[in-house]
PDB file of N, CA and C in Angstrom:
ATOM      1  N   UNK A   1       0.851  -1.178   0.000  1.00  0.00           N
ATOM      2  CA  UNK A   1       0.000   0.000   0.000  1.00  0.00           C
ATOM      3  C   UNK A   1       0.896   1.241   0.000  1.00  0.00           C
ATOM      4  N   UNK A   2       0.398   2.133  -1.124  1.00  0.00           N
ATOM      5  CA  UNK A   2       1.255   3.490  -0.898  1.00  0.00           C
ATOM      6  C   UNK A   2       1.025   4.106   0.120  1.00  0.00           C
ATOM      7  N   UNK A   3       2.070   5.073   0.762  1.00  0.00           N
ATOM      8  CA  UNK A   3       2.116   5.608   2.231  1.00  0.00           C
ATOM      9  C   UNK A   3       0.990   6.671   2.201  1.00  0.00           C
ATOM     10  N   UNK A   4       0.842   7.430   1.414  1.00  0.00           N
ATOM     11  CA  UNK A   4      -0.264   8.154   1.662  1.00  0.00           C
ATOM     12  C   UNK A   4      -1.270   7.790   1.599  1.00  0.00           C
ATOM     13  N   UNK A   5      -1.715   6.465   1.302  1.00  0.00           N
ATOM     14  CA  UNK A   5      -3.031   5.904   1.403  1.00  0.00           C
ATOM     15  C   UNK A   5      -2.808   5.373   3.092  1.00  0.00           C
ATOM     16  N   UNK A   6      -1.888   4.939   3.222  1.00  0.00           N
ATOM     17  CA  UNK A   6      -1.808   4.391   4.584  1.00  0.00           C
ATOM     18  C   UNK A   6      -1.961   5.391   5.760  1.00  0.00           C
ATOM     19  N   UNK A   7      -1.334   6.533   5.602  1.00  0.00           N
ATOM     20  CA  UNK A   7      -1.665   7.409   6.402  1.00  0.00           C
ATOM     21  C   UNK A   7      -3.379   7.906   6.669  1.00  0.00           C
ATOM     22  N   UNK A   8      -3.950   7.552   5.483  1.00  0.00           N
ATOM     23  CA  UNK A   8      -5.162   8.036   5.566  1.00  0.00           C
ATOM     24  C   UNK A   8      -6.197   7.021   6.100  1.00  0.00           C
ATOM     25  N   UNK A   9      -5.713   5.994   5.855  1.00  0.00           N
ATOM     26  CA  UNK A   9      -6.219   4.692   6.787  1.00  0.00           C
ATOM     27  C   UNK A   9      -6.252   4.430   7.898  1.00  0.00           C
ATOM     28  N   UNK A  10      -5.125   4.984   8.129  1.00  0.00           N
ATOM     29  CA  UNK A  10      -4.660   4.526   9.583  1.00  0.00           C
ATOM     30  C   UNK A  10      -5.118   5.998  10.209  1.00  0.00           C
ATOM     31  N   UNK A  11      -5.733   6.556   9.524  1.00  0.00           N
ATOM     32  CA  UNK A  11      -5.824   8.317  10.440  1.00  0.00           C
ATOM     33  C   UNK A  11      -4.621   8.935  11.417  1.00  0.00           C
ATOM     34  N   UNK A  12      -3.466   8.266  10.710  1.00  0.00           N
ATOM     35  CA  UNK A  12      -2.807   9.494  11.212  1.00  0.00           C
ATOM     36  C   UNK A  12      -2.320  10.620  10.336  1.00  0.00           C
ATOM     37  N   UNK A  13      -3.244  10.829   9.270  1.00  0.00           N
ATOM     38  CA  UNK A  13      -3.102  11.887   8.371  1.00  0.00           C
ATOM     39  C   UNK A  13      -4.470  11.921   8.149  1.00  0.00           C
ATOM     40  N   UNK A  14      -5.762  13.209   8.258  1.00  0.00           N
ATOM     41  CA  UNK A  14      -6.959  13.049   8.157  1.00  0.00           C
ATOM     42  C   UNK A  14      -7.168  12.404   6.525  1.00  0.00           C
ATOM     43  N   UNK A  15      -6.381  13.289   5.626  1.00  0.00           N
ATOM     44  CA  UNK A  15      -7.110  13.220   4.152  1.00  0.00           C
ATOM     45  C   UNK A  15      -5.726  12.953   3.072  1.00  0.00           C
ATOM     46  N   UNK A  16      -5.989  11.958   2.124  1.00  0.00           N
ATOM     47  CA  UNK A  16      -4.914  11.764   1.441  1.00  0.00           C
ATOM     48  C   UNK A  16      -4.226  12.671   0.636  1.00  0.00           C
ATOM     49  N   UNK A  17      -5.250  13.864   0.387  1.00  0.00           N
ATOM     50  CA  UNK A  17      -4.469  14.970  -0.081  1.00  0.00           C
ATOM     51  C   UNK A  17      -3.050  15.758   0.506  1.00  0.00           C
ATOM     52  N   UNK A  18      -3.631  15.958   1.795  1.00  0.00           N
ATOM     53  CA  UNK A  18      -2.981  16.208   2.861  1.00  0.00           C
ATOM     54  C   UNK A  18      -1.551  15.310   3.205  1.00  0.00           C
ATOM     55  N   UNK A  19      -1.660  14.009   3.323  1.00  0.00           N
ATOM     56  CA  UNK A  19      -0.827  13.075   3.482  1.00  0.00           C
ATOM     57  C   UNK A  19       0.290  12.964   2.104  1.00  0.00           C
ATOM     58  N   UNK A  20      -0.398  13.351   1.168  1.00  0.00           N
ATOM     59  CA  UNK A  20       0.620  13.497  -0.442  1.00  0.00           C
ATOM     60  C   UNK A  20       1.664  14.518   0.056  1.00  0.00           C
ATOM     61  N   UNK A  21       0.966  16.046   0.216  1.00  0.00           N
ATOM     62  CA  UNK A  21       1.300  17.108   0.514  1.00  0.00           C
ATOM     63  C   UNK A  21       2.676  17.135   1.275  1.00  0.00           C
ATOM     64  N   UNK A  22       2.383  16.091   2.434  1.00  0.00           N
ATOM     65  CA  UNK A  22       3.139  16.123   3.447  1.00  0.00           C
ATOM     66  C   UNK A  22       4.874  15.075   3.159  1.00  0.00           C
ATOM     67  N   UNK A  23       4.519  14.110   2.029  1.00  0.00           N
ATOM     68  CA  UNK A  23       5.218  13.892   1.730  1.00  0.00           C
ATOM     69  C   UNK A  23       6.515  14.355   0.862  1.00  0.00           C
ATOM     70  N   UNK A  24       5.504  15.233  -0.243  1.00  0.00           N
ATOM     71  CA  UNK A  24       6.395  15.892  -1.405  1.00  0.00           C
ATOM     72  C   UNK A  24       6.769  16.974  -0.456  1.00  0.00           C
ATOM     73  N   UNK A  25       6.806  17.643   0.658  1.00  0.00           N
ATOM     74  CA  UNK A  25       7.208  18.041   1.388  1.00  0.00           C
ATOM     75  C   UNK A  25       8.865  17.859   2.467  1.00  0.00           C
ATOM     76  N   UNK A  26       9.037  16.474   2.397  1.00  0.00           N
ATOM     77  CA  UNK A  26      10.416  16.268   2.774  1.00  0.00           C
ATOM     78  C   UNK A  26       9.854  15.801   4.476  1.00  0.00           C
ATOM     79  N   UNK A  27       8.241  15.742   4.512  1.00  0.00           N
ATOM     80  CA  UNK A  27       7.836  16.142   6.351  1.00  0.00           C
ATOM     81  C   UNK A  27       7.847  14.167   6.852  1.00  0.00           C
ATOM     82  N   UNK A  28       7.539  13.477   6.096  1.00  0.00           N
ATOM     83  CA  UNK A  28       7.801  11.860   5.787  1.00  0.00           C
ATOM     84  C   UNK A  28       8.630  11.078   5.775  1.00  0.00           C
ATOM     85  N   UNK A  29       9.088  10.314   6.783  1.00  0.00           N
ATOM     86  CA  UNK A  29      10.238   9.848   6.819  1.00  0.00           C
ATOM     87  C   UNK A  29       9.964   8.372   7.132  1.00  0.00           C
ATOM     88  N   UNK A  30      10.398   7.146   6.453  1.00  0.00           N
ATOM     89  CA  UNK A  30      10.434   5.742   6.456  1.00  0.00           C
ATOM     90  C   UNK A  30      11.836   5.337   6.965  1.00  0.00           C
ATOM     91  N   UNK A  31      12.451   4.672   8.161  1.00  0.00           N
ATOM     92  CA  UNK A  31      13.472   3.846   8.388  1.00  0.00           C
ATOM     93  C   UNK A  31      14.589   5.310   8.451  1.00  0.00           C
ATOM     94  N   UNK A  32      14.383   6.182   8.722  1.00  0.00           N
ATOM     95  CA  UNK A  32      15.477   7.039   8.855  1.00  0.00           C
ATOM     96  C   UNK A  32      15.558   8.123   7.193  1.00  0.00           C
ATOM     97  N   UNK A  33      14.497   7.564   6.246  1.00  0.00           N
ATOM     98  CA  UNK A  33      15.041   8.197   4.822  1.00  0.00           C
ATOM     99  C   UNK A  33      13.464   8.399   4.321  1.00  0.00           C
ATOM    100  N   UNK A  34      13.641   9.699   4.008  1.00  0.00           N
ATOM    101  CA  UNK A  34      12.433  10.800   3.378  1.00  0.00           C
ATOM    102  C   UNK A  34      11.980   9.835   2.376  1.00  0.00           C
ATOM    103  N   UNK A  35      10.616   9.981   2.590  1.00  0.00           N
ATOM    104  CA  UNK A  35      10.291   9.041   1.530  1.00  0.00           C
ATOM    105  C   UNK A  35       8.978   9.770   0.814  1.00  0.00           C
ATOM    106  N   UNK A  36       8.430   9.465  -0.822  1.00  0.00           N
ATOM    107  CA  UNK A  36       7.938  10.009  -1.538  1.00  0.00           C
ATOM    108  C   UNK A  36       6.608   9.274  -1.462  1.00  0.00           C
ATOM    109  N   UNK A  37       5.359   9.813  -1.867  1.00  0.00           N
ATOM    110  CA  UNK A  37       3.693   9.647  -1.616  1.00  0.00           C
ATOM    111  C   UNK A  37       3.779   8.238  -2.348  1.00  0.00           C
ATOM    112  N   UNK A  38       4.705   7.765  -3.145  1.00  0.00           N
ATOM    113  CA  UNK A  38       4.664   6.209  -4.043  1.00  0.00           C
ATOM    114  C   UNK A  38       5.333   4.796  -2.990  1.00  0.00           C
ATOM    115  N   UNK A  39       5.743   5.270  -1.728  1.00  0.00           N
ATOM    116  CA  UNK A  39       6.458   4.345  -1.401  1.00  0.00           C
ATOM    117  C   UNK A  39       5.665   3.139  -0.786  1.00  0.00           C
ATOM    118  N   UNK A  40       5.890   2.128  -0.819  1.00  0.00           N
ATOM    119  CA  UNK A  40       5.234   0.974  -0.774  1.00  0.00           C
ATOM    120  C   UNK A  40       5.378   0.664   0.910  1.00  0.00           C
ATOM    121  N   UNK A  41       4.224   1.064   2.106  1.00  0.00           N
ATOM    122  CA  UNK A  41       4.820   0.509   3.687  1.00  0.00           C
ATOM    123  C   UNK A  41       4.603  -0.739   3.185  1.00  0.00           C
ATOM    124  N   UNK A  42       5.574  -1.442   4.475  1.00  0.00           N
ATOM    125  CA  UNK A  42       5.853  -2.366   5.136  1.00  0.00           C
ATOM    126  C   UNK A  42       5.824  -2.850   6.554  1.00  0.00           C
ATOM    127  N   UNK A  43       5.299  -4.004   6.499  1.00  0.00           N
ATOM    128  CA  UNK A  43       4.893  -4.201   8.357  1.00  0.00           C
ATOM    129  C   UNK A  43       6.207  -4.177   8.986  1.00  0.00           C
ATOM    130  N   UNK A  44       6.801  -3.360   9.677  1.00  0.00           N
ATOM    131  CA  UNK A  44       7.451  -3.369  10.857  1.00  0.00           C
ATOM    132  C   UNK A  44       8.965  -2.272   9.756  1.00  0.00           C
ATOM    133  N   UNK A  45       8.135  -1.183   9.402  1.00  0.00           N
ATOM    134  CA  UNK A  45       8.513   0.084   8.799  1.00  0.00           C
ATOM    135  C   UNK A  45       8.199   0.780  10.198  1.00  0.00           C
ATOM    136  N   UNK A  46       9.475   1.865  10.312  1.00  0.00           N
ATOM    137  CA  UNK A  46       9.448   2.869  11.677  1.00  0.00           C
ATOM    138  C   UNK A  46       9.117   4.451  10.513  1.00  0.00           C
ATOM    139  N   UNK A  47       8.331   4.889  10.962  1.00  0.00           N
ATOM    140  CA  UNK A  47       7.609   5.952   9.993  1.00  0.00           C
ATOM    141  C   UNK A  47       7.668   7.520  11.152  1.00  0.00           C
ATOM    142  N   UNK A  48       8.842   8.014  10.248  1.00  0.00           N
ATOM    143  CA  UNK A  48       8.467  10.093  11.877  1.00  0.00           C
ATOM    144  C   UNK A  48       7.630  10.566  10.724  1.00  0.00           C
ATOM    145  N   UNK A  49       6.677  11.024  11.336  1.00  0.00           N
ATOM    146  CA  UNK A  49       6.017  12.197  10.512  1.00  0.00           C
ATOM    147  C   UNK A  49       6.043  13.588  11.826  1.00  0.00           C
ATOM    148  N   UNK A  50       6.617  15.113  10.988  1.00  0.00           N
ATOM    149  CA  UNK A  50       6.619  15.957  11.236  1.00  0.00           C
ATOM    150  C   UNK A  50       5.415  16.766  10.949  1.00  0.00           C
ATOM    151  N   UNK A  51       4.574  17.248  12.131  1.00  0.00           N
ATOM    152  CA  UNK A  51       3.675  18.227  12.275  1.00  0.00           C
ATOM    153  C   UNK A  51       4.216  19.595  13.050  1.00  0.00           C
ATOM    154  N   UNK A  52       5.176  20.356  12.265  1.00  0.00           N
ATOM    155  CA  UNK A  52       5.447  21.747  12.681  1.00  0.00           C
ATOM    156  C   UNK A  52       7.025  21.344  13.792  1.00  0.00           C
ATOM    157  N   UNK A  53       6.393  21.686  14.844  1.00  0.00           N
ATOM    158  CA  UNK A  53       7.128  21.723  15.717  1.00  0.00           C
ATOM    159  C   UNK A  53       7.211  20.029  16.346  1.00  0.00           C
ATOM    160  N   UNK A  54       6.372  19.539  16.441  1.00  0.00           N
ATOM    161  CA  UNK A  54       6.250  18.252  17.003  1.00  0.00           C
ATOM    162  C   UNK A  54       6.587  17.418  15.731  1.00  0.00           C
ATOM    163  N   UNK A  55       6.438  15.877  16.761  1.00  0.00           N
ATOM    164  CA  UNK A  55       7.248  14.669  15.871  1.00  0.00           C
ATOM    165  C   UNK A  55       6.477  13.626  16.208  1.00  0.00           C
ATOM    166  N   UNK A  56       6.171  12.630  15.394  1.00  0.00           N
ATOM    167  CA  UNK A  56       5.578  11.408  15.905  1.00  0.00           C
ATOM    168  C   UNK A  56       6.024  10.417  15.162  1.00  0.00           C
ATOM    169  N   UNK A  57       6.158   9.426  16.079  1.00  0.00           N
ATOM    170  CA  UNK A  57       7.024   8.233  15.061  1.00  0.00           C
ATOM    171  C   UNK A  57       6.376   6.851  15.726  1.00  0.00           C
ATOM    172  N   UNK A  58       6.456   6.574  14.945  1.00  0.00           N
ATOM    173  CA  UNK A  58       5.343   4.864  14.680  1.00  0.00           C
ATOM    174  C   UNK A  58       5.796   3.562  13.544  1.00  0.00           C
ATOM    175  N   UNK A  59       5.155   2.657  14.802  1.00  0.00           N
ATOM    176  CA  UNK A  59       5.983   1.346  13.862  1.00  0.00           C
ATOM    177  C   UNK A  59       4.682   0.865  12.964  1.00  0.00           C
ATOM    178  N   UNK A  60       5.120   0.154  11.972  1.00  0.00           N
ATOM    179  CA  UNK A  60       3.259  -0.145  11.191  1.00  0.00           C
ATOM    180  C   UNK A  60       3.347  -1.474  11.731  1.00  0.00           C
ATOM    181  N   UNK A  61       2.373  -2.301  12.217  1.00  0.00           N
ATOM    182  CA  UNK A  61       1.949  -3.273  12.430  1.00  0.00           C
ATOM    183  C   UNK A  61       1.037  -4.033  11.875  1.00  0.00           C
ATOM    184  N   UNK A  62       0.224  -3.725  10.981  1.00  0.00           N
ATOM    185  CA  UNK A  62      -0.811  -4.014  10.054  1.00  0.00           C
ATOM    186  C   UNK A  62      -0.734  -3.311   8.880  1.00  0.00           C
ATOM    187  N   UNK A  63      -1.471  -4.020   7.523  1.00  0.00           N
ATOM    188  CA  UNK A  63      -2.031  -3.071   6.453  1.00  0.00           C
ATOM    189  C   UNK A  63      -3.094  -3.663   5.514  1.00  0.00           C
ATOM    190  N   UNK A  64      -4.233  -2.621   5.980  1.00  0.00           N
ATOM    191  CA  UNK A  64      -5.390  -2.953   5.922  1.00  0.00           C
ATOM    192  C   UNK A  64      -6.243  -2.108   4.566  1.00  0.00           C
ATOM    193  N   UNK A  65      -6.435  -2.691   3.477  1.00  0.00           N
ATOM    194  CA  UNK A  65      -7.347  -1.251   2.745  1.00  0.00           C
ATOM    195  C   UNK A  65      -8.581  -0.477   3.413  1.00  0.00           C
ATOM    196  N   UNK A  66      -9.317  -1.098   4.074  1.00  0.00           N
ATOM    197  CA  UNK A  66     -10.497  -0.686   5.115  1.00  0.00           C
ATOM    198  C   UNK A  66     -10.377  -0.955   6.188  1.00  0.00           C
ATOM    199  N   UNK A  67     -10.651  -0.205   7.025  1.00  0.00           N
ATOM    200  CA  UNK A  67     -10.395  -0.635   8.665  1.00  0.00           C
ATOM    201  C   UNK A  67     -11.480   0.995   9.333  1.00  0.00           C
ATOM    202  N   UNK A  68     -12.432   0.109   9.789  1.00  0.00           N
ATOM    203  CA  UNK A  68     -12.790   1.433  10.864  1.00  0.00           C
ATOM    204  C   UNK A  68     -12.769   2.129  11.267  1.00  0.00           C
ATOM    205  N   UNK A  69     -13.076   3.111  12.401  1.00  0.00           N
ATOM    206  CA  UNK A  69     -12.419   4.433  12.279  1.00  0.00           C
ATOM    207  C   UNK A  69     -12.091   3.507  14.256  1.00  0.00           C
ATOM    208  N   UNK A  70     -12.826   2.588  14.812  1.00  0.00           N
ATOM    209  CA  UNK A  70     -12.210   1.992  15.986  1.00  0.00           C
ATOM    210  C   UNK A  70     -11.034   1.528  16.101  1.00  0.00           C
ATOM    211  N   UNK A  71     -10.892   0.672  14.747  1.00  0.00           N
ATOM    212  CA  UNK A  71      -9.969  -0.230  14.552  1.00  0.00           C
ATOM    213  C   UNK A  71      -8.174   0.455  13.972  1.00  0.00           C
ATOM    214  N   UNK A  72      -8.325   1.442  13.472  1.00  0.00           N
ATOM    215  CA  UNK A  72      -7.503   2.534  12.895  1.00  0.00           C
ATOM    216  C   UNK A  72      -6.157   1.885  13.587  1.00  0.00           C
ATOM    217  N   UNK A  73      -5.895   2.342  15.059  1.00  0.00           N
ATOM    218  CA  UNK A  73      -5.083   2.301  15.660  1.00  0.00           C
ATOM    219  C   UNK A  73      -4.211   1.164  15.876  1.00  0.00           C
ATOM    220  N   UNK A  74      -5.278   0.122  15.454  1.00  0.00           N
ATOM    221  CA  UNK A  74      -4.410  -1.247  15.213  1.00  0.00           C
ATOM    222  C   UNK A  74      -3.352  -1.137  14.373  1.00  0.00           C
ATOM    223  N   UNK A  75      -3.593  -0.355  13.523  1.00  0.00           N
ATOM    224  CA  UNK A  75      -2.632  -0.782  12.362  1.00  0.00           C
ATOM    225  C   UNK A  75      -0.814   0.131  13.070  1.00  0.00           C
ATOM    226  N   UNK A  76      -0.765   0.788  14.079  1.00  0.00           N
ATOM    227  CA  UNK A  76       0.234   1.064  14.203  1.00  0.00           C
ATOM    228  C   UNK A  76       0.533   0.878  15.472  1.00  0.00           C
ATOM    229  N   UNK A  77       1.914   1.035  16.026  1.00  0.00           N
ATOM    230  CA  UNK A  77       2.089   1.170  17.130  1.00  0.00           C
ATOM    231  C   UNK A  77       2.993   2.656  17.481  1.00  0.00           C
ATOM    232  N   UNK A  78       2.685   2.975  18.491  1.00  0.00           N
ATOM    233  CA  UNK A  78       3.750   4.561  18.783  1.00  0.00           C
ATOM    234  C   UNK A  78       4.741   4.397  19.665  1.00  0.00           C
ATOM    235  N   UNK A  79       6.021   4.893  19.215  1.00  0.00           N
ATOM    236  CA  UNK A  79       7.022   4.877  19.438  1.00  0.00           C
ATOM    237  C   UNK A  79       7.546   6.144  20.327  1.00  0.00           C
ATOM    238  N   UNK A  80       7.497   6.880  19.649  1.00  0.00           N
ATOM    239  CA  UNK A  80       8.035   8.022  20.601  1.00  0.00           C
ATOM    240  C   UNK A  80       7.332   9.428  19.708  1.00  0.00           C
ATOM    241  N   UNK A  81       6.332  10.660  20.725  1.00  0.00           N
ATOM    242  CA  UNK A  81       5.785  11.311  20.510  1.00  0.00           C
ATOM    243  C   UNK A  81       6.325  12.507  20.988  1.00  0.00           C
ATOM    244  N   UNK A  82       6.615  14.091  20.425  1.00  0.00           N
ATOM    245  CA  UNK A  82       7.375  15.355  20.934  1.00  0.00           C
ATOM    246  C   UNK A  82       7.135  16.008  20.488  1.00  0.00           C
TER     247      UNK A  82
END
């Protein structure tokens, strides 16, 4: 699954527009290396995404094309939040 679909799945990006945005942006980072709106996750991919000043970084644990808006959170785990 491409990352910006995943982000939008997993709601930690509300809208895939947004989640593109954020990529062609440089704000997306996979395994330590910026990665582009085409990149293919992988289960047990460490993913920082930059919102401004803060940081959030998450391991993927699942990948799901549909998943709930309960179930969302399954698909990742959090690592370290700032």
């Amino acid at each position: 699954m491409r990352i910006d679909k995943y982000l939008k799945v997993s709601r930690l990006i509300k809208r895939r527009t947004v989640a593109n945005e954020a990529c062609e942006q440089g704000r997306i980072s996979v395994n330590g290396k910026i990665v582009k709106p085409s990149y293919e996750v992988k289960i047990g991919d460490e993913m920082t995404i930059r919102f401004g000043e803060r940081e959030v970084k998450v391991r993927v644990t699942a990948i799901s094309e549909h998943v709930k808006k309960d179930e969302a959170s399954s698909m990742f785990e959090a690592i370290v939040q700032s």
